[in-house]
Protein backbone atom coordinates (compact mmCIF):
# COMPACT_ATOMS: atom_id res chain seq x y z
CA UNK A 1 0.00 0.00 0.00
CA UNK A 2 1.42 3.08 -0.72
CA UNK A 3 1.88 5.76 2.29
CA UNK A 4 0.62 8.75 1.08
CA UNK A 5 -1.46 10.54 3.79
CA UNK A 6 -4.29 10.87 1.72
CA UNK A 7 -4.38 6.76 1.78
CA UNK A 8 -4.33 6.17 5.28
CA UNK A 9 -6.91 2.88 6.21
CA UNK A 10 -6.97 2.01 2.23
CA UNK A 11 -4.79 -1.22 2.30
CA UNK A 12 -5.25 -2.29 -1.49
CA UNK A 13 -2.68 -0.09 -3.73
CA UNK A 14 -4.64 0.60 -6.34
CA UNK A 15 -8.62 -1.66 -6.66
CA UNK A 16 -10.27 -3.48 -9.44
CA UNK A 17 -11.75 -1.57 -11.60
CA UNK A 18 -15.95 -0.96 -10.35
CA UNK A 19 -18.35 -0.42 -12.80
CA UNK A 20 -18.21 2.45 -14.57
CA UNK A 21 -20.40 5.15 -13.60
CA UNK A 22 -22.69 5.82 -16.44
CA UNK A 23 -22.80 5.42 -20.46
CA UNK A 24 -20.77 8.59 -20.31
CA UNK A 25 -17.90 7.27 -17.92
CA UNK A 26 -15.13 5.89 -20.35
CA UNK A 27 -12.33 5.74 -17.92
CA UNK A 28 -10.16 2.93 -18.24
CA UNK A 29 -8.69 0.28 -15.87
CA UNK A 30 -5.49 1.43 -13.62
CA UNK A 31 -4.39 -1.78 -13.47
CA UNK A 32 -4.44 -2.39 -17.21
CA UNK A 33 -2.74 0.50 -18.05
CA UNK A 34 0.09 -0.18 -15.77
CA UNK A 35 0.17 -3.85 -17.16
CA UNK A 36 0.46 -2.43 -20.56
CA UNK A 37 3.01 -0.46 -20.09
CA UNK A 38 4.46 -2.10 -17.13
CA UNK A 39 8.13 -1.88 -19.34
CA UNK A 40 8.29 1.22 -19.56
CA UNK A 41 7.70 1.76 -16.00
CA UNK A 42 10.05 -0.80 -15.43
CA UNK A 43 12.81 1.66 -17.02
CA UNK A 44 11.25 4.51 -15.64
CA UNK A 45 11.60 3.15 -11.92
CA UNK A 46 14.88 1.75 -13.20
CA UNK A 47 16.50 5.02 -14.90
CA UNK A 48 15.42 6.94 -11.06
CA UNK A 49 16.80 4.60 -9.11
CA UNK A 50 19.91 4.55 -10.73
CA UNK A 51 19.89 8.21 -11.44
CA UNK A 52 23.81 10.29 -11.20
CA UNK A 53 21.86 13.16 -9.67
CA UNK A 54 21.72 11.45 -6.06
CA UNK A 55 18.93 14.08 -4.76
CA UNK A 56 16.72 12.84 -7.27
CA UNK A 57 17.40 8.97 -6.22
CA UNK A 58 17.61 9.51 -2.96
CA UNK A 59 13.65 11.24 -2.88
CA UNK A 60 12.69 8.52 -5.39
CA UNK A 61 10.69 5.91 -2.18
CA UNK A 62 9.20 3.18 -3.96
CA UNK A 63 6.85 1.80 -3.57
CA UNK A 64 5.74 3.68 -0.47
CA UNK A 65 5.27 7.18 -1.83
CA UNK A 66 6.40 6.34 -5.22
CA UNK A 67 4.75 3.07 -7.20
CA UNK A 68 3.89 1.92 -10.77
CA UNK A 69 0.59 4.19 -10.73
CA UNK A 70 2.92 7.09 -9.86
CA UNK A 71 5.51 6.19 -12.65
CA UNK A 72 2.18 5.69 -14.85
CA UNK A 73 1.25 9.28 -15.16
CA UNK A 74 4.56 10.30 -16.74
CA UNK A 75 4.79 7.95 -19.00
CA UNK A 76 1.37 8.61 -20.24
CA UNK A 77 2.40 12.38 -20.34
CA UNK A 78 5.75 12.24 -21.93
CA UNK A 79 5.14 8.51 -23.54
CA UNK A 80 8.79 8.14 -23.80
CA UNK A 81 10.92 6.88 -20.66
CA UNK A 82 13.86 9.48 -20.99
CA UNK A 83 11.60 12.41 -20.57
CA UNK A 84 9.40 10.93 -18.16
CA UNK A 85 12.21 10.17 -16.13
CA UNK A 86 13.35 13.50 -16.69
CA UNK A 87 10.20 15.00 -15.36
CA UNK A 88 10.08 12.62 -12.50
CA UNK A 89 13.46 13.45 -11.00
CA UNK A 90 12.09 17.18 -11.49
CA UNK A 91 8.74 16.76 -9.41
CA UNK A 92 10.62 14.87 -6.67
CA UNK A 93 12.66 18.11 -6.68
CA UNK A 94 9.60 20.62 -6.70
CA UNK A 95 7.63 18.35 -3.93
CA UNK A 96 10.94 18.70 -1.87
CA UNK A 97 11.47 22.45 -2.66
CA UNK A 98 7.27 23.27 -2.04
CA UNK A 99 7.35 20.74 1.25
CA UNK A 100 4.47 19.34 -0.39
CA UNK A 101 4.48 15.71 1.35
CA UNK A 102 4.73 18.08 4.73
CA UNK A 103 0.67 19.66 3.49
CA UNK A 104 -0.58 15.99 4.76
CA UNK A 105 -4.10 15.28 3.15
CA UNK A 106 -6.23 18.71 1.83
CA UNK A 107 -8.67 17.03 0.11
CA UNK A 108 -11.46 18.05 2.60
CA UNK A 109 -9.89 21.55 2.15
CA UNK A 110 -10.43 22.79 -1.69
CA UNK A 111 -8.53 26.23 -1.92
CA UNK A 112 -11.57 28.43 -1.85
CA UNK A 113 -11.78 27.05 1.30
CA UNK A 114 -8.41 28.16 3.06
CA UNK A 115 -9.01 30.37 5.26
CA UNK A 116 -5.45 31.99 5.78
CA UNK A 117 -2.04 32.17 4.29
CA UNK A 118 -0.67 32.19 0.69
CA UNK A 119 -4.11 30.71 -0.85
CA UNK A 120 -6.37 32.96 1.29
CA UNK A 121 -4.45 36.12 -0.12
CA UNK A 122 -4.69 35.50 -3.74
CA UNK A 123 -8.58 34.25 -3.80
CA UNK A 124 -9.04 36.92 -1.99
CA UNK A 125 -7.57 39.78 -3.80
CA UNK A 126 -7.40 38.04 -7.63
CA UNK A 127 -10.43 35.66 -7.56
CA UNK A 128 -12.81 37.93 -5.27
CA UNK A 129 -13.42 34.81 -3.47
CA UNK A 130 -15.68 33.09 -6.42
CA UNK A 131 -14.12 33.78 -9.58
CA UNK A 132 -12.14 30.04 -9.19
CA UNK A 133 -14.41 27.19 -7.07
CA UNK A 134 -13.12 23.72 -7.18
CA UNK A 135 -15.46 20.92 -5.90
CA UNK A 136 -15.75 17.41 -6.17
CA UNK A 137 -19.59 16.41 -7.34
CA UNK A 138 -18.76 12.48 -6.57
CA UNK A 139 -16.25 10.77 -4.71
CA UNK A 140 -16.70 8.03 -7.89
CA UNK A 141 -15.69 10.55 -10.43
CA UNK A 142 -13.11 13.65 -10.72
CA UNK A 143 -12.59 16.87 -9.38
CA UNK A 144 -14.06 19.66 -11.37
CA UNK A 145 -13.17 23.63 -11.41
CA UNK A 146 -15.08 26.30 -12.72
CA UNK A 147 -13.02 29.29 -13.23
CA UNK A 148 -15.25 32.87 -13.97
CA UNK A 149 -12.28 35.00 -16.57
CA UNK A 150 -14.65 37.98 -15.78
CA UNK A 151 -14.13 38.20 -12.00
CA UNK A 152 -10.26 38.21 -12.22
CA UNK A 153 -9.07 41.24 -10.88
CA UNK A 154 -6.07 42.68 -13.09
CA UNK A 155 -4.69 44.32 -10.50
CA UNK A 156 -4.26 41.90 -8.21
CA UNK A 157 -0.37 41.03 -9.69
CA UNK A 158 0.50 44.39 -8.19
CA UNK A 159 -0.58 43.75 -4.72
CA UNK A 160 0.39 40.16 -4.22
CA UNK A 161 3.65 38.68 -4.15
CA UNK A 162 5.03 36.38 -6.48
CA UNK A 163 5.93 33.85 -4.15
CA UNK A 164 1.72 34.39 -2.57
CA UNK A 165 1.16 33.73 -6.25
CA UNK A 166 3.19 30.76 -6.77
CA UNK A 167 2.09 29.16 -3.95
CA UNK A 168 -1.52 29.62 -4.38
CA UNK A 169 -1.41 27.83 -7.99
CA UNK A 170 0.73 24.94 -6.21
CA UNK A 171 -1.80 24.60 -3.80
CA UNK A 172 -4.92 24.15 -6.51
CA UNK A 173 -2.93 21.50 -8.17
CA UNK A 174 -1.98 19.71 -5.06
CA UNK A 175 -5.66 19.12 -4.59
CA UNK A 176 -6.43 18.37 -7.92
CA UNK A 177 -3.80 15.80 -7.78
CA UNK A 178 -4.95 14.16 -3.98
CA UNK A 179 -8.45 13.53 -5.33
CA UNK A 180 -7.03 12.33 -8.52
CA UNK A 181 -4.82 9.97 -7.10
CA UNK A 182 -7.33 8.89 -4.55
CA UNK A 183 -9.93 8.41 -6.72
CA UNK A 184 -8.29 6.16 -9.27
CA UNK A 185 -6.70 4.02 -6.35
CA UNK A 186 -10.18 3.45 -4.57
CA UNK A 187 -12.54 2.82 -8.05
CA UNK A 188 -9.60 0.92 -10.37
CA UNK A 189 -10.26 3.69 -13.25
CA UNK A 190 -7.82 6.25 -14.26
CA UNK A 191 -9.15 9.09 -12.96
CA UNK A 192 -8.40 12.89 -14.12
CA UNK A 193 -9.88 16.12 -13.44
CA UNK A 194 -12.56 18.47 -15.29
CA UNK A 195 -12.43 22.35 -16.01
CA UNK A 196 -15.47 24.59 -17.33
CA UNK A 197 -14.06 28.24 -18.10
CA UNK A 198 -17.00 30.84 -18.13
CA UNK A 199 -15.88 33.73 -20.87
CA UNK A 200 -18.94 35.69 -20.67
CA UNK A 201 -18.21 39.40 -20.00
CA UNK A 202 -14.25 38.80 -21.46
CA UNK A 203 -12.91 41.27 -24.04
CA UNK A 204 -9.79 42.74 -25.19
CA UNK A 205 -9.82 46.08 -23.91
CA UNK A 206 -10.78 44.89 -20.10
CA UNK A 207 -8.31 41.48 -19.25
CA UNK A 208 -5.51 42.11 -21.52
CA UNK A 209 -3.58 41.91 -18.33
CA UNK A 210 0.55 41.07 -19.11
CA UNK A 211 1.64 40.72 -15.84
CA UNK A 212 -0.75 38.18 -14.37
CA UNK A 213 -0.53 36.10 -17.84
CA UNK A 214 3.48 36.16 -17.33
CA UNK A 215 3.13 35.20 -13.92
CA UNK A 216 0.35 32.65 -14.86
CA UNK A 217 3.04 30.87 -17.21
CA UNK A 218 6.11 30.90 -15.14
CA UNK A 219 4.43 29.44 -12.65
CA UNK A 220 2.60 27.05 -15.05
CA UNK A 221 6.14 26.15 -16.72
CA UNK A 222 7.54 25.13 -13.53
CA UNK A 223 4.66 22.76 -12.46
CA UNK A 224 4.29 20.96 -16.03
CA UNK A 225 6.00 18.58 -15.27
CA UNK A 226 4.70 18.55 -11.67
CA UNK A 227 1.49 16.88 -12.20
CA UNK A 228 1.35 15.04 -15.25
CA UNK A 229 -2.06 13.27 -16.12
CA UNK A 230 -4.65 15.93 -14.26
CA UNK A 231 -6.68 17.32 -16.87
CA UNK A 232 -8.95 15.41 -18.91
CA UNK A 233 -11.57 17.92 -20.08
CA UNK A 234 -11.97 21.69 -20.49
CA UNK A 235 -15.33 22.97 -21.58
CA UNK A 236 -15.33 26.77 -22.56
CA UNK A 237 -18.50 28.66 -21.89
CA UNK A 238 -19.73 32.18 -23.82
CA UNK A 239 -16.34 31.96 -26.05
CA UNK A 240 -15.89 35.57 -27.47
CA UNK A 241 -15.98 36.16 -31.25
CA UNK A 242 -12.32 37.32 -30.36
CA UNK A 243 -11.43 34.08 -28.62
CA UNK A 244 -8.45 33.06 -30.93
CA UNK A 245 -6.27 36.07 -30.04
CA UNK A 246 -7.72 36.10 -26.13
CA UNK A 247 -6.26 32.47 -25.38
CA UNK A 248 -2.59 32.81 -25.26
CA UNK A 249 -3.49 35.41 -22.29
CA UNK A 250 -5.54 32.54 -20.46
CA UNK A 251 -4.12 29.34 -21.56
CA UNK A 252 -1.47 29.28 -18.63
CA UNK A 253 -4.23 29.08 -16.05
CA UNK A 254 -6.49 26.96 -17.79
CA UNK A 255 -4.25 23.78 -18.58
């Protein structure tokens, strides 16, 4: 069993796949995917455990913290073994850097939720509390966030720091990645997350905001390889006729 806090009492690693939830539900079986590509996780576990960079090997615990369903998500990402191993060795790295295996389980604690700190500071001042809600609808199925462009506040990259900033997008996919994880482990599918992106009330002239989109991608470029495998769907809601030249402003936060 792995020993992720988020686990604690589940003894199976990873179930038989239940039935899936309705004709709509095509997830497939963890356990099948990590059989079919069990040789490539092979060299992924392999290529980590043997890495030159010792900090990477020596934060590389498998199976306890670190098992084939882990391994599974890179390859599936990268779907070749040097490049998943590459971004392996870098999310042992981040985790370390972030203290993210210190956070413990926040699954019962969606970010909206916090109620100080980092993540309380930037829903506060750039979300206005609503503009980003993440939920999860059914413990069966995966986490869904609905993010409101509209409600951003373009200002808010000159009153919070970059490091309030950083953290707060760390945070989001931290819980994304708990229920994931959790999810697929307990049901036996491969479970990934869902985003609907409201556009209504979006233009040019009002969120062509530079310095939030740049921070938006930094942060999004260190993380990429972070939390491979979280995002199955994104819906977009309203699009504006100007939608092809609005994107590159809000693709950082929406993937």
């Amino acid at each position: 069993m792995t020993s992720t806090p988020w686990m604690k009492g589940i003894d199976v690693p990873v179930a038989d796949a239940m039935p899936l939830v309705s004709q709509h539900d095509d997830r497939p079986s963890a356990k099948e995917l990590i059989a079919e590509h069990q040789e490539k996780i092979d060299k992924i576990k392999a290529g980590l455990m043997e890495a030159k960079d010792d900090e990477a090997a020596a934060l590389f615990d498998y199976p306890n913290k670190h098992d084939d369903l882990w391994l599974l998500r890179f390859y599936l990402s990268h779907k070749k073994t040097k490049p998943a191993i590459a971004a392996a060795k870098s999310a042992l790295k981040f985790r370390q850097k972030y203290k993210l295996d210190e956070l413990g389980d926040i699954r019962d604690i969606p970010p909206q939720a916090v109620k100080e700190g980092h993540v309380r500071e930037y829903w506060k001042e750039r979300c206005q509390d609503d503009a980003i809600v993440c939920c999860l609808p059914d413990k069966q199925l995966g986490p869904v966030m609905f993010l409101a462009f509209a409600r951003f506040d373009p200002k808010a990259a000159d009153l919070l720091s970059e490091e309030c900033w950083d953290f707060a997008f760390i945070y989001t996919s931290e819980w994304v990645y708990q229920w994931c994880d959790y999810i697929t482990r307990t049901t036996g599918l491969f479970t990934r997350s869902v985003r609907f992106i409201d556009m209504k009330g979006i233009t040019l002239s009002k969120l062509m905001d530079r310095k939030s989109s740049k921070r938006d991608g930094k942060i999004m470029g260190l993380m990429e390889d972070c939390y491979p495998q979280l995002l199955q769907t994104l819906f977009l809601i309203d699009p504006p006729t100007v939608m092809h030249l609005i994107w590159g402003f809000f693709r950082p936060i929406s993937t």
